[in-house]
Protein backbone atom coordinates (compact mmCIF):
# COMPACT_ATOMS: atom_id res chain seq x y z
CA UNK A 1 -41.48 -52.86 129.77
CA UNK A 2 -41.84 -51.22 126.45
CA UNK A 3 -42.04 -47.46 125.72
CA UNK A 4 -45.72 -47.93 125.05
CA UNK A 5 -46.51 -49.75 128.23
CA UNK A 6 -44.85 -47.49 129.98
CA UNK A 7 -47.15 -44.68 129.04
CA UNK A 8 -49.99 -46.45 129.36
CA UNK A 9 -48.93 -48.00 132.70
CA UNK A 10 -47.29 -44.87 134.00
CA UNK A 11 -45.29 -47.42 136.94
CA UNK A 12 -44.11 -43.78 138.15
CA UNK A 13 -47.17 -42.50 139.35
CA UNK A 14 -47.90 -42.30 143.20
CA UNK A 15 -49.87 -45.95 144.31
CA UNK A 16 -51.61 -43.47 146.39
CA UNK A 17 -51.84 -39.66 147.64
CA UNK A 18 -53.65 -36.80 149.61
CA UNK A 19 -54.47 -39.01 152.37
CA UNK A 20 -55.71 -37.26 155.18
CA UNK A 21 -57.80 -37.31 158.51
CA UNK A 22 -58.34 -33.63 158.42
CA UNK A 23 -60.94 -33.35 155.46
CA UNK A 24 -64.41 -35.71 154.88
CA UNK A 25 -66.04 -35.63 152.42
CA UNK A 26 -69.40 -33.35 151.69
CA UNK A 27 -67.66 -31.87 155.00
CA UNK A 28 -66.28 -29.14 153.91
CA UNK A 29 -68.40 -26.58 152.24
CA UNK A 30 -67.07 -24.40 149.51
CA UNK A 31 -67.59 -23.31 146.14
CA UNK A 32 -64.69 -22.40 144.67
CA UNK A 33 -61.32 -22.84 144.48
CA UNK A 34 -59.67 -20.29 146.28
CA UNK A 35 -61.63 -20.72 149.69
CA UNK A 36 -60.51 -24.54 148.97
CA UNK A 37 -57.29 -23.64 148.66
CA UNK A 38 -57.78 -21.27 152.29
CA UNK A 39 -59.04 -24.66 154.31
CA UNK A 40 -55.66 -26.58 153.11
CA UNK A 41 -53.39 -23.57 153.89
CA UNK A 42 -54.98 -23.78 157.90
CA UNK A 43 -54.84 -27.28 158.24
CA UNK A 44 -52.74 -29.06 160.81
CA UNK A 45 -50.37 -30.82 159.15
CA UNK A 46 -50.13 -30.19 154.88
CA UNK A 47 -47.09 -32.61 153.93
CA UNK A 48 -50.43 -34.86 152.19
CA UNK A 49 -50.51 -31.97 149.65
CA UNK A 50 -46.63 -32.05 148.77
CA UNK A 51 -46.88 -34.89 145.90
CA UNK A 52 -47.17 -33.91 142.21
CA UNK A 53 -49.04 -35.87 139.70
CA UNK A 54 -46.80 -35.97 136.54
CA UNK A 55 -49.35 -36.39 134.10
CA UNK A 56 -51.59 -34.29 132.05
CA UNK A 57 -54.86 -36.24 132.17
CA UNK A 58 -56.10 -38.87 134.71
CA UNK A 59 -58.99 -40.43 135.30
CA UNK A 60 -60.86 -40.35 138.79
CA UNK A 61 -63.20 -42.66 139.78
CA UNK A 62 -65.95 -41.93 142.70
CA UNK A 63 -67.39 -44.64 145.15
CA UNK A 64 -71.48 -44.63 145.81
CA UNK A 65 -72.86 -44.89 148.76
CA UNK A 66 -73.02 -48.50 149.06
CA UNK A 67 -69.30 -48.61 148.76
CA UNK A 68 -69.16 -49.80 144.95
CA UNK A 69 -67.41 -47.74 142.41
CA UNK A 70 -68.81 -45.61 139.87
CA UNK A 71 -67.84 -44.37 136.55
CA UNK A 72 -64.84 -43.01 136.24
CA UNK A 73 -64.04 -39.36 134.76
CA UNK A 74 -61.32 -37.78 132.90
CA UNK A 75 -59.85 -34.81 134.29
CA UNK A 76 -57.12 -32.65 132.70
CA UNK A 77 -54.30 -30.52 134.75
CA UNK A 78 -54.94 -26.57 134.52
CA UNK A 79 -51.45 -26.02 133.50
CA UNK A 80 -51.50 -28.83 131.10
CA UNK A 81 -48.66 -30.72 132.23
CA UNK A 82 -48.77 -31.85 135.60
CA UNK A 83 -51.55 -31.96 139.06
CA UNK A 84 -50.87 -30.31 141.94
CA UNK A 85 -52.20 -32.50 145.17
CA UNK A 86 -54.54 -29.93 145.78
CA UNK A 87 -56.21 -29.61 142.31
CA UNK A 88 -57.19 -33.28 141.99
CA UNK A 89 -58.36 -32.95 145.75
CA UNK A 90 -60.43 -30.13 144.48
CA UNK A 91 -61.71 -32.10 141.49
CA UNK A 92 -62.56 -35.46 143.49
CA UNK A 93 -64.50 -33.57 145.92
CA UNK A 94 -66.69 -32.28 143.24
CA UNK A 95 -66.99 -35.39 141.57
CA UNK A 96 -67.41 -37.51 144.83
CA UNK A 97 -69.85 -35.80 146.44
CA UNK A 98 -72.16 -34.91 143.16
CA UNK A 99 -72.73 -39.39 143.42
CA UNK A 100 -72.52 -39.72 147.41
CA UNK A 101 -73.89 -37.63 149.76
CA UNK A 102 -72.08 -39.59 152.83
CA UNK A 103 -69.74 -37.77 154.90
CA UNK A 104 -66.14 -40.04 154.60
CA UNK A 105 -64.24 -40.72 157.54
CA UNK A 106 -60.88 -38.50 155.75
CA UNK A 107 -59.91 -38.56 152.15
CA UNK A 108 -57.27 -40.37 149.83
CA UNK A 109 -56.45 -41.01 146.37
CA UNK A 110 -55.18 -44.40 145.53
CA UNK A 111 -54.14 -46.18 142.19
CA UNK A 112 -56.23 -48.18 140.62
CA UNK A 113 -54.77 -49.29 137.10
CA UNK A 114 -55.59 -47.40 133.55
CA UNK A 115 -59.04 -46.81 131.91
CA UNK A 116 -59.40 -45.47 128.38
CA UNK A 117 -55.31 -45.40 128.11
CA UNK A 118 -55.39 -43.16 131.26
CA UNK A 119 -53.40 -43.59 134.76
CA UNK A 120 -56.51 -44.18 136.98
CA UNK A 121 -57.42 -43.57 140.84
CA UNK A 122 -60.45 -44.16 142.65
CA UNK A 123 -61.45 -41.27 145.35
CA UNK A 124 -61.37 -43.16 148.83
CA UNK A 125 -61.39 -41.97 152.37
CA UNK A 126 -58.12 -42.12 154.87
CA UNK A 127 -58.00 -46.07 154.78
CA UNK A 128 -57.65 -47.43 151.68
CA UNK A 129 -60.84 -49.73 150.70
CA UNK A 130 -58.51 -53.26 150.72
CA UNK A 131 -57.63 -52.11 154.79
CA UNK A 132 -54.24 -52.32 154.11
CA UNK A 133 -53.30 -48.88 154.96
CA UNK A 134 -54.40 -48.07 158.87
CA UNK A 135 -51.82 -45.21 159.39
């Protein structure tokens, strides 16, 4: 693969991440970051946060509430270099539940290809939407 493919590709990048049975959602209700950031820290188990997104700028992509997906958005990394698990968490939510007021039964991130030269993931629940992933 060329240089160029490569960083349009990005092969590196997690297939999928921040799976977890814990949080739905439009189930948990909070409006900033910080009291996020409080519900992850007293969660059960927290090794779904541990994964690092090594890129600056991704593109998320929310699912309506008929299942199809919607249009994607571009979000950047505070620190400009790199996503913590919990920030794109944070930034799905937002995005997710501002087109789909259903509560999901957990949360995930998977991989879904590029958009506009981006790595991009659509915003799922705890099973991946091809049923692939049970567990």
């Amino acid at each position: 693969m060329k240089q160029q493919e490569q960083q349009a590709f990005r092969p590196d990048l997690s297939v999928r991440f921040g799976r977890t049975k814990e949080l739905r959602w439009n189930d948990f209700k909070v409006t900033d970051y910080l009291n996020f950031v409080e519900i992850l820290n007293n969660l059960t188990d927290k090794r779904f946060l541990d994964p690092k997104i090594d890129a600056e700028e991704i593109v998320l992509i929310p699912y309506g509430p008929k299942g199809g997906l919607k249009k994607g958005k571009i979000i950047k990394a505070e620190n400009s270099k790199y996503f913590e698990c919990a920030e794109v968490i944070w930034k799905a939510k937002n995005l997710q539940e501002s087109v789909n007021n259903h509560t999901s039964a957990g949360i995930g991130i998977y991989r879904i290809g590029f958009e506009k030269r981006l790595p991009s993931f659509y915003i799922g629940q705890y099973q991946d939407s091809a049923g692939l992933l049970t567990e």
